[in-house]
C-alpha atoms as a PDB file:
ATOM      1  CA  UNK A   1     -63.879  11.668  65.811  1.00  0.00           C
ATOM      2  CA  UNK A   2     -60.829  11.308  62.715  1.00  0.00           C
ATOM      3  CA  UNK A   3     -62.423  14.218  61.023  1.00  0.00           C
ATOM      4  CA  UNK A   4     -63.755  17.453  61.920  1.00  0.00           C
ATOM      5  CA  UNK A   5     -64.871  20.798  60.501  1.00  0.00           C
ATOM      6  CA  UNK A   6     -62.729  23.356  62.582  1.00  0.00           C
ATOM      7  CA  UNK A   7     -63.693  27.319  62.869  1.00  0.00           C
ATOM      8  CA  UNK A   8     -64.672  30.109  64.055  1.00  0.00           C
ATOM      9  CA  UNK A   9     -67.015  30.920  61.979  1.00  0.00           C
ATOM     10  CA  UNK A  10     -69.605  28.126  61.309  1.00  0.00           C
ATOM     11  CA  UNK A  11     -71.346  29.708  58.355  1.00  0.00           C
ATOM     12  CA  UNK A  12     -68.198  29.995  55.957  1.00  0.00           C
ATOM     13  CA  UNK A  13     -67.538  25.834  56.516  1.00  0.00           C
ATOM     14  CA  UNK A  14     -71.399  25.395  55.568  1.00  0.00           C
ATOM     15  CA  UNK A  15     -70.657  27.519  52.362  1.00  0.00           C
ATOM     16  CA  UNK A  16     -67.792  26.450  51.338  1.00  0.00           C
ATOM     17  CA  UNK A  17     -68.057  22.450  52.169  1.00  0.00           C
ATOM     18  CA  UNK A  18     -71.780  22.363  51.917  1.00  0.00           C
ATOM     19  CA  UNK A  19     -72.227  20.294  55.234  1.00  0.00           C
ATOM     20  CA  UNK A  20     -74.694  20.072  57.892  1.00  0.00           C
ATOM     21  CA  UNK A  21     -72.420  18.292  60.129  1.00  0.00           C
ATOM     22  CA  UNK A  22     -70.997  19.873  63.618  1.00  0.00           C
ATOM     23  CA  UNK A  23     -68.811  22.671  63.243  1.00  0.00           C
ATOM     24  CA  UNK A  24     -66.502  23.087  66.612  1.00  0.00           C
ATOM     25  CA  UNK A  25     -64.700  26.208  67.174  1.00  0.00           C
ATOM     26  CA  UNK A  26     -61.196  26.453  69.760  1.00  0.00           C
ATOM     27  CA  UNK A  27     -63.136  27.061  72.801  1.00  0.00           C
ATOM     28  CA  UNK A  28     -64.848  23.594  72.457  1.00  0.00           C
ATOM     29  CA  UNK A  29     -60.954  21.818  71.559  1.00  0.00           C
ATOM     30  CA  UNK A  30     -60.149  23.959  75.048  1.00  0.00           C
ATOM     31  CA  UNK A  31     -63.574  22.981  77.033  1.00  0.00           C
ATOM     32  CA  UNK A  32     -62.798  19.200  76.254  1.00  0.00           C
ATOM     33  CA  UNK A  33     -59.739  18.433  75.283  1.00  0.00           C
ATOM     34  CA  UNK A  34     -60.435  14.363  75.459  1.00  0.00           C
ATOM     35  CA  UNK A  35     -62.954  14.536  72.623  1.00  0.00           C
ATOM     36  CA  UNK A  36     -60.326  15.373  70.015  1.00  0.00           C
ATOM     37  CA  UNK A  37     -57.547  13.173  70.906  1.00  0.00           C
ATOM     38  CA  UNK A  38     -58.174  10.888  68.582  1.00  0.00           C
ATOM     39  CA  UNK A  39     -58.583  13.787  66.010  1.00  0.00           C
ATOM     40  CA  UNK A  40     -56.533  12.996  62.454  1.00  0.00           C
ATOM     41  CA  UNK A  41     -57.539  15.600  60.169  1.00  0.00           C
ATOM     42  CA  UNK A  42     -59.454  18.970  60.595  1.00  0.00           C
ATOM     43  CA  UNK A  43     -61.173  21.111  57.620  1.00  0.00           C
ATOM     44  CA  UNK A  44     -61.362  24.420  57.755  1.00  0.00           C
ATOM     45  CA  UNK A  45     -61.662  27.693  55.592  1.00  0.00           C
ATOM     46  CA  UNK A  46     -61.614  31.493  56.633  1.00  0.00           C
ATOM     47  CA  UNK A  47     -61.869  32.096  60.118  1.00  0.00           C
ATOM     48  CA  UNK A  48     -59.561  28.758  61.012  1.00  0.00           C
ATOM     49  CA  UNK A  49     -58.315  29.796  64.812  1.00  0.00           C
ATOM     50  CA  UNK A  50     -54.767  30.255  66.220  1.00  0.00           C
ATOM     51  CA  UNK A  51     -53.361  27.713  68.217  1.00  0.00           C
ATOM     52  CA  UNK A  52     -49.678  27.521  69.840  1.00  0.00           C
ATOM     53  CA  UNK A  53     -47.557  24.512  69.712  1.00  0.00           C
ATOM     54  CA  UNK A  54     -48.542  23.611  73.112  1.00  0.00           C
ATOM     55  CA  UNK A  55     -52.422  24.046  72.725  1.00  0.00           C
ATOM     56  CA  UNK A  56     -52.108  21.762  69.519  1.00  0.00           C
ATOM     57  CA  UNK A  57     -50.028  18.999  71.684  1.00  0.00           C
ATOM     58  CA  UNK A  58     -52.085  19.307  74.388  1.00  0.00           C
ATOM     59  CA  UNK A  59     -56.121  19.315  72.388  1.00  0.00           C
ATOM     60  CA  UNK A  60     -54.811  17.317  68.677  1.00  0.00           C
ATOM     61  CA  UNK A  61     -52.116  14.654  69.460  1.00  0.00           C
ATOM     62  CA  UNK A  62     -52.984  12.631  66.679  1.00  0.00           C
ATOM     63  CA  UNK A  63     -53.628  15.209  64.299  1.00  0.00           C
ATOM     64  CA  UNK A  64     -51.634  14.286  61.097  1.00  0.00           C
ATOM     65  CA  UNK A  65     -53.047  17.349  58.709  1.00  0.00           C
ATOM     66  CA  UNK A  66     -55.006  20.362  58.207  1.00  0.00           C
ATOM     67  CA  UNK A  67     -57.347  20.875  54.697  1.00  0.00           C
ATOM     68  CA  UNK A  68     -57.509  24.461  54.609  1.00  0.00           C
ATOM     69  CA  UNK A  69     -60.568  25.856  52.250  1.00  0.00           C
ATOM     70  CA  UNK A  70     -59.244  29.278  51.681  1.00  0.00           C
ATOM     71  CA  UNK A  71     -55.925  31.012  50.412  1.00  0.00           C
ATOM     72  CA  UNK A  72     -53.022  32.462  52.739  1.00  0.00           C
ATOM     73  CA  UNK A  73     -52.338  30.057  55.823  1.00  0.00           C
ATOM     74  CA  UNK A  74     -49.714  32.599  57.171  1.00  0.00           C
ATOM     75  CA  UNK A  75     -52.139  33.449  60.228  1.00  0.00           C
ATOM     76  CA  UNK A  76     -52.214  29.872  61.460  1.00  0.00           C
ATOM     77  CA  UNK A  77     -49.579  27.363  59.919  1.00  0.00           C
ATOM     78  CA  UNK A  78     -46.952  27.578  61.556  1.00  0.00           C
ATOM     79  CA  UNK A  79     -47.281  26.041  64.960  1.00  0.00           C
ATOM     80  CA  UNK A  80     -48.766  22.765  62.877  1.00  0.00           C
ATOM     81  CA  UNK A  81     -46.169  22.637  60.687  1.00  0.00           C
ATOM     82  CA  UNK A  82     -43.454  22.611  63.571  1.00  0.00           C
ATOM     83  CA  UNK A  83     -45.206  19.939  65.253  1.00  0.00           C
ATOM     84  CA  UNK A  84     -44.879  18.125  61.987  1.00  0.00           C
ATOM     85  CA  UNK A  85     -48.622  18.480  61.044  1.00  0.00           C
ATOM     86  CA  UNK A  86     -49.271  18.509  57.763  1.00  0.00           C
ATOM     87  CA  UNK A  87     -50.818  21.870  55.791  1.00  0.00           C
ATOM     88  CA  UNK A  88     -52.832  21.762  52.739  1.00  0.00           C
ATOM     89  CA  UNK A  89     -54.337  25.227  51.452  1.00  0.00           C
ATOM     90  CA  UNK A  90     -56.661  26.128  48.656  1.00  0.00           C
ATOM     91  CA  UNK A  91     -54.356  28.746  47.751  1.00  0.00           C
ATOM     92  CA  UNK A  92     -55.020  27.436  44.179  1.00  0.00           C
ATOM     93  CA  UNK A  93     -58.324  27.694  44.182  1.00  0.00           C
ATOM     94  CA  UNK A  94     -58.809  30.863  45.448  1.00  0.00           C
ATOM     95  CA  UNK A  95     -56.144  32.205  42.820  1.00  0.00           C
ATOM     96  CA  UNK A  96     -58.333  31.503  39.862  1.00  0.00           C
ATOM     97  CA  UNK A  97     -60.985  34.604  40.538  1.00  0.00           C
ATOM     98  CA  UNK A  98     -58.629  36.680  41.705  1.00  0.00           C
ATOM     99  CA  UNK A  99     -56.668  36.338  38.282  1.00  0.00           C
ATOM    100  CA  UNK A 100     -59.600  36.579  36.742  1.00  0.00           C
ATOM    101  CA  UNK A 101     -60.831  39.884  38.386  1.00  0.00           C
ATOM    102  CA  UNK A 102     -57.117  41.489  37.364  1.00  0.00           C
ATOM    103  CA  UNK A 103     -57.358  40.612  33.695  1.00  0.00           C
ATOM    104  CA  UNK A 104     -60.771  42.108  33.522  1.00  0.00           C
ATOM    105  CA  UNK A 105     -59.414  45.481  35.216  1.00  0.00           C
ATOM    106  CA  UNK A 106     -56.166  45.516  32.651  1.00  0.00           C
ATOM    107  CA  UNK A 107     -58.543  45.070  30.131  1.00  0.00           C
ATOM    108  CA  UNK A 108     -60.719  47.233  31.239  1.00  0.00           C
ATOM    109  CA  UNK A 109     -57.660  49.845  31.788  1.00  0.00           C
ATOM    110  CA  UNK A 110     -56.097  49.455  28.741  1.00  0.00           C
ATOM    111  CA  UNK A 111     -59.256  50.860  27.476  1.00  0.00           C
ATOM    112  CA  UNK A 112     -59.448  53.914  29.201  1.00  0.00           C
ATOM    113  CA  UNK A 113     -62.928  52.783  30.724  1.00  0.00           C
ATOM    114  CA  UNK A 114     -62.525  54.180  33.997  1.00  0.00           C
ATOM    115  CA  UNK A 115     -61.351  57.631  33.511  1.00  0.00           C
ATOM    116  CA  UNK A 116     -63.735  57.416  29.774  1.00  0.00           C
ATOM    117  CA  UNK A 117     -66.846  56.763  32.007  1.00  0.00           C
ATOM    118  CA  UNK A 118     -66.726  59.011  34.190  1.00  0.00           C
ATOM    119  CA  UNK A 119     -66.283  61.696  31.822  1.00  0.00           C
ATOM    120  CA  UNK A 120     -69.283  60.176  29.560  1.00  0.00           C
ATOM    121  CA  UNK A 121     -71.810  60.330  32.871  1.00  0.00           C
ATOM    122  CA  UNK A 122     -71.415  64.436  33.310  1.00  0.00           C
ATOM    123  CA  UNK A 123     -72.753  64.414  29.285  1.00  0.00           C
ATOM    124  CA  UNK A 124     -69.731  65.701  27.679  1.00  0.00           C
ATOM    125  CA  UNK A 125     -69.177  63.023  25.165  1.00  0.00           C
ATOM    126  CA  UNK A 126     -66.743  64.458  23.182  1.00  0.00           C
ATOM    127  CA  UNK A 127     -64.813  64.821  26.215  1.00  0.00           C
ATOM    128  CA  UNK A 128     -65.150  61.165  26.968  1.00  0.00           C
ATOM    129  CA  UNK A 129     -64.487  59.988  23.718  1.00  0.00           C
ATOM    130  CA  UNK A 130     -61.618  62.305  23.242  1.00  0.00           C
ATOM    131  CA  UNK A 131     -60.414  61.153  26.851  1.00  0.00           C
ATOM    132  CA  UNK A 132     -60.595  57.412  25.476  1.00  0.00           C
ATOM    133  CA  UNK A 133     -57.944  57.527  22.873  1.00  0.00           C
ATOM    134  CA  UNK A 134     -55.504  58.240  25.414  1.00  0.00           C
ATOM    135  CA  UNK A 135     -55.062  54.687  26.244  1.00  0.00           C
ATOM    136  CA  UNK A 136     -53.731  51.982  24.373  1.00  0.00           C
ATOM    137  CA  UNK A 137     -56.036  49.504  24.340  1.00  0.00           C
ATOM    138  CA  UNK A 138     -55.141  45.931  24.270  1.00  0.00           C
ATOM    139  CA  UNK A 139     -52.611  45.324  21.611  1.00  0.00           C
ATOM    140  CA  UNK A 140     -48.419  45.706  22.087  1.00  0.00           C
ATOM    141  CA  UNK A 141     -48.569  47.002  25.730  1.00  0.00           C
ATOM    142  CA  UNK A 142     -46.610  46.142  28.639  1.00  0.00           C
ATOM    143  CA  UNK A 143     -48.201  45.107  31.613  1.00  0.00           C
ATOM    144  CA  UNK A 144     -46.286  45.047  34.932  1.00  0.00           C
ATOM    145  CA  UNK A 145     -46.858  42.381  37.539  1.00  0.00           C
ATOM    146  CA  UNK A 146     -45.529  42.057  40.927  1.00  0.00           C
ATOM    147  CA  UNK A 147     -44.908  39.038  42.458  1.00  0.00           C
ATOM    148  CA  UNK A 148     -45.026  35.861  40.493  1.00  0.00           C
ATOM    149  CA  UNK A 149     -46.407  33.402  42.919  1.00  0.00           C
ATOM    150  CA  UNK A 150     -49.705  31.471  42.121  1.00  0.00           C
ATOM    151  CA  UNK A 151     -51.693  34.140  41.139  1.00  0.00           C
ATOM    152  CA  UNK A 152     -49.144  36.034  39.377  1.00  0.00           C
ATOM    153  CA  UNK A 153     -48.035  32.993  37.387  1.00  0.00           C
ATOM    154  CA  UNK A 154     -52.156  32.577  36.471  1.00  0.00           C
ATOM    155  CA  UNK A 155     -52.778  36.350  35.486  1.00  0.00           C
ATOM    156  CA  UNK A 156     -49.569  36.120  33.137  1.00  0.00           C
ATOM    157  CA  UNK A 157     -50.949  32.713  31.762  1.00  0.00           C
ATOM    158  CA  UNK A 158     -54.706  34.119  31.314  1.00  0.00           C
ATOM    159  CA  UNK A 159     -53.153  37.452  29.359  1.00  0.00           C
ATOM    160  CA  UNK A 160     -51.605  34.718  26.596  1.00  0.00           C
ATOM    161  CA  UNK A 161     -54.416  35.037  24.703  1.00  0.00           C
ATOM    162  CA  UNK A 162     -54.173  38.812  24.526  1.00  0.00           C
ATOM    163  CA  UNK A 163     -52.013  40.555  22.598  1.00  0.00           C
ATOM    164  CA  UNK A 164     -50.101  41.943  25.423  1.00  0.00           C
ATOM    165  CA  UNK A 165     -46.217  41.504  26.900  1.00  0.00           C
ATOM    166  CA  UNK A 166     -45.670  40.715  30.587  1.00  0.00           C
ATOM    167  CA  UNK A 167     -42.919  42.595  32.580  1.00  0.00           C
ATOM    168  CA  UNK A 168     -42.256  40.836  36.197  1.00  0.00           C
ATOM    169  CA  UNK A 169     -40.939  41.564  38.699  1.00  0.00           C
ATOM    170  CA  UNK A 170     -40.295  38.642  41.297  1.00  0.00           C
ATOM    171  CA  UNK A 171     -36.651  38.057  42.877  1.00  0.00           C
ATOM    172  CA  UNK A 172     -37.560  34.458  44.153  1.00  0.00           C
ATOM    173  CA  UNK A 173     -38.751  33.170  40.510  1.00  0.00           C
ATOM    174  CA  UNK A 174     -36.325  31.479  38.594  1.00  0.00           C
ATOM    175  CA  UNK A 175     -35.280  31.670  35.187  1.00  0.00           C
ATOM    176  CA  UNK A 176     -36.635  28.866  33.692  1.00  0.00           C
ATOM    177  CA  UNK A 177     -39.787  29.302  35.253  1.00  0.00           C
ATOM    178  CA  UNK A 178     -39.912  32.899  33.595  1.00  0.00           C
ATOM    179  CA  UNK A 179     -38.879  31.145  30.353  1.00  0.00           C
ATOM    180  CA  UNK A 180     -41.345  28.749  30.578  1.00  0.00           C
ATOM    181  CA  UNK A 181     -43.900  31.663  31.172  1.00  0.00           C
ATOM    182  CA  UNK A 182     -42.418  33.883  28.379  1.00  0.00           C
ATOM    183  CA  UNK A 183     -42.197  36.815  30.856  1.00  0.00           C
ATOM    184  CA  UNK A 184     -38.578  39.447  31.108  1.00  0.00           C
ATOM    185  CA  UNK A 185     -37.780  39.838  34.796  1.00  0.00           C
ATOM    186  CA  UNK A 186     -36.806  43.370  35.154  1.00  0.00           C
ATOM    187  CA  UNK A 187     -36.470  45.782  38.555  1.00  0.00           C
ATOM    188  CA  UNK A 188     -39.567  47.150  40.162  1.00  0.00           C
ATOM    189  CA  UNK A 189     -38.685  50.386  39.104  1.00  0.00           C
ATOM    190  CA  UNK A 190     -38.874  49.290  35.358  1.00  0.00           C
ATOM    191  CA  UNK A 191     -42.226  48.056  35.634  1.00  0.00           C
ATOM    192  CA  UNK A 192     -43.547  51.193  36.860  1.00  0.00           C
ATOM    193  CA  UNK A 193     -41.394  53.319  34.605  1.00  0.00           C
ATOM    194  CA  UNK A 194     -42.834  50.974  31.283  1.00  0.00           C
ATOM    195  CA  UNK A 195     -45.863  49.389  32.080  1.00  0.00           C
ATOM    196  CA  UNK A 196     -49.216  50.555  31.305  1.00  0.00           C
ATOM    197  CA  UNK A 197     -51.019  48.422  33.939  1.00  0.00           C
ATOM    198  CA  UNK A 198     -48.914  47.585  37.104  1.00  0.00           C
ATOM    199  CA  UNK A 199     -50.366  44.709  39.515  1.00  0.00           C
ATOM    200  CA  UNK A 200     -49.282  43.656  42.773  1.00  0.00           C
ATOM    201  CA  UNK A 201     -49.372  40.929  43.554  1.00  0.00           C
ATOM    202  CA  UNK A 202     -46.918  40.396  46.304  1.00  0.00           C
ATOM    203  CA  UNK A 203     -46.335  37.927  49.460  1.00  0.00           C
ATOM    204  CA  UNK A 204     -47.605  39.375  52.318  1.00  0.00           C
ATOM    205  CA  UNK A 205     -44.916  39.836  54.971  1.00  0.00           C
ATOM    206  CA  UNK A 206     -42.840  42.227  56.599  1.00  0.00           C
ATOM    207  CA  UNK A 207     -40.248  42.527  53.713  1.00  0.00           C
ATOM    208  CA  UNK A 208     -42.962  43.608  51.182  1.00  0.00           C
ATOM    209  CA  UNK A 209     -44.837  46.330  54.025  1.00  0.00           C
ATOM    210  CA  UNK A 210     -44.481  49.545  52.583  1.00  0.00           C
ATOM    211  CA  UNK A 211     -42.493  48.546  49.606  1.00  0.00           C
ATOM    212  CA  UNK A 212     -44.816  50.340  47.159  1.00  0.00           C
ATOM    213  CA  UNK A 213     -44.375  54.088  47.793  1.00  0.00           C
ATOM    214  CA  UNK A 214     -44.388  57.552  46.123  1.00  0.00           C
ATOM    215  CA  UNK A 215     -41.226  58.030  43.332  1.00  0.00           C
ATOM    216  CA  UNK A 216     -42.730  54.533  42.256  1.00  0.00           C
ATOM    217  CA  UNK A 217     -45.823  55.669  41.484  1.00  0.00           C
ATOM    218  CA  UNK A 218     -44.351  59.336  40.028  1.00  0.00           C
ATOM    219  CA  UNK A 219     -42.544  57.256  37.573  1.00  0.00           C
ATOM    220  CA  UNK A 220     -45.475  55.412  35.849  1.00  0.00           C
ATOM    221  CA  UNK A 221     -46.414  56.467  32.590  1.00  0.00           C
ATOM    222  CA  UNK A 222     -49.208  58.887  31.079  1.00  0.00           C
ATOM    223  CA  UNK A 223     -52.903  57.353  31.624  1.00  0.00           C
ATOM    224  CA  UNK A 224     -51.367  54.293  33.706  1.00  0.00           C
ATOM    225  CA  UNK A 225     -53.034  52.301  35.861  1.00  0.00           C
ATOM    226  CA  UNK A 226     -52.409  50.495  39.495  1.00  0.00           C
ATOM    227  CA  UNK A 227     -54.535  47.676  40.451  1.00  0.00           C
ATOM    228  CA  UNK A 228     -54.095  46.212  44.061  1.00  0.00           C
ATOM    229  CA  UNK A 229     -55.279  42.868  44.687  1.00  0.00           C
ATOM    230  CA  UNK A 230     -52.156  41.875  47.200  1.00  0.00           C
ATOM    231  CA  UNK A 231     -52.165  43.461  50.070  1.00  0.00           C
ATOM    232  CA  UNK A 232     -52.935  47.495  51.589  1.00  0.00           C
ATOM    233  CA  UNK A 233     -50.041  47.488  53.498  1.00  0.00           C
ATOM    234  CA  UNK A 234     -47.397  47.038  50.993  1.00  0.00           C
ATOM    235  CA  UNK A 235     -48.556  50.246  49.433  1.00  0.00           C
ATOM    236  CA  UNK A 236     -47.574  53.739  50.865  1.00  0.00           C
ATOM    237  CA  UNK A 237     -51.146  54.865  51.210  1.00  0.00           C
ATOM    238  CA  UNK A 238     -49.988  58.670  51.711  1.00  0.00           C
ATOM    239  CA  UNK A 239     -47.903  58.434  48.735  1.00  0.00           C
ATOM    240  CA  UNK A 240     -49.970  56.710  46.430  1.00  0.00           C
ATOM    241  CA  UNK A 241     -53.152  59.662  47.827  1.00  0.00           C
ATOM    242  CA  UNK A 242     -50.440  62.169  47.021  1.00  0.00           C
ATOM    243  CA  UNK A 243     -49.784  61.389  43.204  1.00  0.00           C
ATOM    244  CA  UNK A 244     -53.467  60.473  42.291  1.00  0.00           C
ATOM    245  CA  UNK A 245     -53.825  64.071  43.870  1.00  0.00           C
ATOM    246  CA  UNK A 246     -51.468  65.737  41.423  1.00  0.00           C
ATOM    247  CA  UNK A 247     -51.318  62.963  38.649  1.00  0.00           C
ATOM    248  CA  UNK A 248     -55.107  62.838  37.700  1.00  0.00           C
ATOM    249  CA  UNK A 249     -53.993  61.347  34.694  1.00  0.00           C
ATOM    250  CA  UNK A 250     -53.517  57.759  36.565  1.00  0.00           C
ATOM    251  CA  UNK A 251     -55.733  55.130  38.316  1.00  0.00           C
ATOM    252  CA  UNK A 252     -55.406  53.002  40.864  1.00  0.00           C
ATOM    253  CA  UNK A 253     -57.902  50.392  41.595  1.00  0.00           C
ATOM    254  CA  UNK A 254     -57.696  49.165  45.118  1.00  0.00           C
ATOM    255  CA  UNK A 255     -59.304  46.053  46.002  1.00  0.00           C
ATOM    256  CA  UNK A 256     -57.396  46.093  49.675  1.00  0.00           C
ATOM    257  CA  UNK A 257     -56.445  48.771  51.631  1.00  0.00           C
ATOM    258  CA  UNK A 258     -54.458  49.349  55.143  1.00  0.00           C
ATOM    259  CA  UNK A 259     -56.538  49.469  57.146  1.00  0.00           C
ATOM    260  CA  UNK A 260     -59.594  47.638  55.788  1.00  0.00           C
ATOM    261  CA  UNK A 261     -61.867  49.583  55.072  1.00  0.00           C
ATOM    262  CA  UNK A 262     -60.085  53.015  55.067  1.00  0.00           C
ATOM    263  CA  UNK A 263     -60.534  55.074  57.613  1.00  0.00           C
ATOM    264  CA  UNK A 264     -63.717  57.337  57.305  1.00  0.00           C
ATOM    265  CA  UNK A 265     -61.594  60.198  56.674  1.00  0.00           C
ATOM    266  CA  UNK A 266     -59.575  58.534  53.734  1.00  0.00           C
ATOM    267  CA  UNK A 267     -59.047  60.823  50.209  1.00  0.00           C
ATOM    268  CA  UNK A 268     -59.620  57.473  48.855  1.00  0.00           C
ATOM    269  CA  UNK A 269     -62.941  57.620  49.178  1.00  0.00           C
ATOM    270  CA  UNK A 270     -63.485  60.859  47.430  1.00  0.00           C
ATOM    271  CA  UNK A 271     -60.326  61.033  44.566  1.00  0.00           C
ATOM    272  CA  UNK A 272     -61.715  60.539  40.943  1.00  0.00           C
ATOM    273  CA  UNK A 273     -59.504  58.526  39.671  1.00  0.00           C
ATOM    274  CA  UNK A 274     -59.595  55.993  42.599  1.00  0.00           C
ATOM    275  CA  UNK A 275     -61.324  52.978  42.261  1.00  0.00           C
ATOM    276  CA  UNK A 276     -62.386  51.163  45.451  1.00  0.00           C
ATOM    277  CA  UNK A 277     -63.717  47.664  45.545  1.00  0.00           C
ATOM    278  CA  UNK A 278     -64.809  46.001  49.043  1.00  0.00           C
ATOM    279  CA  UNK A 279     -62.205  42.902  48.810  1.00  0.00           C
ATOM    280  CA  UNK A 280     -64.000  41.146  45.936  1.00  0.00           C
ATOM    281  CA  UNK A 281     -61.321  39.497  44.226  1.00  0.00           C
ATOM    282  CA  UNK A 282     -61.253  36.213  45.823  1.00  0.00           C
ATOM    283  CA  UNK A 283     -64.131  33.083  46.013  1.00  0.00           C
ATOM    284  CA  UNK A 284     -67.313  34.528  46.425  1.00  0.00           C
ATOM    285  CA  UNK A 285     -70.474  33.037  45.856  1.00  0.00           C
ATOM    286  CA  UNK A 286     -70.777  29.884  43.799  1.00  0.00           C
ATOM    287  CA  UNK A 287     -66.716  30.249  43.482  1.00  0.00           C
ATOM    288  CA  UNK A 288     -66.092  29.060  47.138  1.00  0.00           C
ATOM    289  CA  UNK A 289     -67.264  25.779  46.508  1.00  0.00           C
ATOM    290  CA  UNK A 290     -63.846  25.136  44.174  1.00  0.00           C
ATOM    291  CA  UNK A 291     -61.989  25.318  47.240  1.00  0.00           C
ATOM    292  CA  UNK A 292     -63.741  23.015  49.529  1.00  0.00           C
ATOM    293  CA  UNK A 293     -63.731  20.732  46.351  1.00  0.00           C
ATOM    294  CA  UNK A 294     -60.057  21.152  45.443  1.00  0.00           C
ATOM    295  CA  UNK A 295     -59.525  20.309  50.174  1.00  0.00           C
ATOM    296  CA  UNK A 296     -61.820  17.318  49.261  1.00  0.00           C
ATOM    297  CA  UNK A 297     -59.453  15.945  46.308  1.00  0.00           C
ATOM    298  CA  UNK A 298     -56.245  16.689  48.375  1.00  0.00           C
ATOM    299  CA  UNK A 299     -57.871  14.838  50.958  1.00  0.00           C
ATOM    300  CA  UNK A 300     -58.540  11.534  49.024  1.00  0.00           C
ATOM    301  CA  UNK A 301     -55.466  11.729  47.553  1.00  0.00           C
ATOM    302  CA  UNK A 302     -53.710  12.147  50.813  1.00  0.00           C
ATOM    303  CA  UNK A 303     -55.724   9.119  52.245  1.00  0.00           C
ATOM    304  CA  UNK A 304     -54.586   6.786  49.359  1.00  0.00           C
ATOM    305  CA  UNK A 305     -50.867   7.891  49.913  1.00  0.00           C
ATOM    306  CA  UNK A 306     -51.217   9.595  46.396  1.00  0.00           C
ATOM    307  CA  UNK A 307     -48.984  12.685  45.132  1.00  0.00           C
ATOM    308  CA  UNK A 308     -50.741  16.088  46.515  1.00  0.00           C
ATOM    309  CA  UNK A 309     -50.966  18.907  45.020  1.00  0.00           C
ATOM    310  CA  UNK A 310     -51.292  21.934  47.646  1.00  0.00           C
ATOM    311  CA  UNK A 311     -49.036  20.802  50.576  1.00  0.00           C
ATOM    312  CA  UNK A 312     -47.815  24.180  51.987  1.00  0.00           C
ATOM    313  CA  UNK A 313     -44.157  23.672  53.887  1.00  0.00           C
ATOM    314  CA  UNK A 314     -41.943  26.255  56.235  1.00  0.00           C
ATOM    315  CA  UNK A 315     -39.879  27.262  53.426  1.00  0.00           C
ATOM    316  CA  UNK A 316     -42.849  27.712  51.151  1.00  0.00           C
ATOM    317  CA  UNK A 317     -44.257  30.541  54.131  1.00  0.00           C
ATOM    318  CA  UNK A 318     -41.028  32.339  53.520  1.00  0.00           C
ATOM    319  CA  UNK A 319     -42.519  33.511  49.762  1.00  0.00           C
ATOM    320  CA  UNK A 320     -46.334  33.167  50.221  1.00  0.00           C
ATOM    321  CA  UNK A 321     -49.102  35.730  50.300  1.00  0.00           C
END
């Protein structure tokens, strides 16, 4: 077999490649290692399993890549890629509803809609309407996003067509690539201090853990708004509970949290201004199938010796969510 569909979880590869063919999981590659050693290029998507440099020599000797269907390969890539194995991720793919769920909450935000509806459900519409011009709305307001990588760079591109200035705050993007985006680069503590919406956006690793934390969110401005699509545990949960506590003023919409869900006894669960969402950012539903689509494409044009798009490298793991 050249080609298999690798993972532990056999109902994610049917929904996101739309097969019926065999799905094998690690403790078949383990069980009979001679079946795969002709094995050139695996697909998988969430739920892709660990292996260490030795399993991979010892179970995929000819394995020359791995078509990830999903976004961050940080769980598993490594050992491949020091055994010279190839990675391809879907990192792309999976960035385009994710953007697309952050505009719709700065949008959203920039409104006062979340603080606005809340008040208009206990009947007091004057309060809710008087609540509402508060905010900004969508025209001349600065909107803070952390961490420029794929989906940062696509949330800045999508909010072009709104009448709304990007503040970033990313020390690995370059100049010209900020030029090129017609974005400032400023310090994180600017784009809390001026930015009406912040969004994080941030490689996951353990430079960014617990980067996020209390005088940041202090400093943000009247009626401001957090959104977290990155990752829980770059946020200083305590802190951030802490200032929604005595800053009912501000929002923070928190599609990930550390841990995941909260824990039962979490004041995120019953603060006002605290939006939770269940991880909903990325593919789901009918969006999944882009990235099994976009592995497909990478996959011909791997085949046919063609330029790739999505090749993920050592150095690239260094910056990555």
């Amino acid at each position: 077999m050249k080609t298999i569909y690798l993972c532990e979880n056999e109902r994610h590869v049917r929904n996101v490649y739309g097969t019926s063919e065999r799905v094998f999981c690690k403790e078949d590659m383990l069980q009979e290692p001679a079946r795969f050693r002709n094995t050139e290029y695996v697909f998988s998507t969430w739920g892709m399993p660990q292996f260490s440099e030795d399993e991979i020599k010892d179970t995929l000797p000819s394995l020359k890549a791995v078509f990830y269907a999903a976004g961050s390969v940080q769980k598993f890539a490594r050992p491949f890629l020091n055994c010279g194995i190839k990675v391809f991720s879907a990192w792309a793919a999976n960035a385009v509803p994710v953007a697309e769920y952050t505009v719709a909450q700065i949008i959203l935000a920039n409104k006062g809609f979340f603080s606005s509806s809340r008040l208009a459900k206990t009947g007091d519409r004057q309060a809710a309407t008087q609540n509402s011009r508060a905010y900004p709305g969508n025209y001349s307001v600065k909107i803070g996003i952390i961490g420029a990588g794929m989906i940062g760079k696509l949330v800045i591109r999508m909010l072009k067509q709104y009448n709304l200035e990007a503040l970033v705050f990313d020390p690995f993007l370059p100049d010209a690539t900020a030029a090129e985006l017609g974005v400032e680069k400023v310090s994180l503590e600017t784009i809390f201090k001026e930015c009406q919406v912040v969004s994080n956006h941030l490689a996951n690793n353990a430079q960014t853990q617990g980067m996020l934390g209390g005088k940041l969110f202090e400093s943000m401005l009247p009626n401001a708004t957090f959104i977290n699509t990155g990752r829980g545990a770059q946020v200083v949960e305590n802190d951030l509970i802490e200032v929604l506590k005595n800053r009912p003023d501000l929002t923070a919409v928190l599609d990930v949290t550390f841990p995941e869900p909260p824990t039962e006894d979490s004041e995120f669960y019953t603060l006002p201004n605290c939006i939770l969402t269940p991880h909903i950012a990325g593919s789901a539903g009918n969006e999944v199938l882009r990235m099994g689509e976009y592995m497909r494409r990478e996959y011909q044009s791997f085949l046919k010796n063609e330029p790739c798009k999505y090749e993920v490298t050592l150095e690239m793991l260094k910056t990555m969510a």
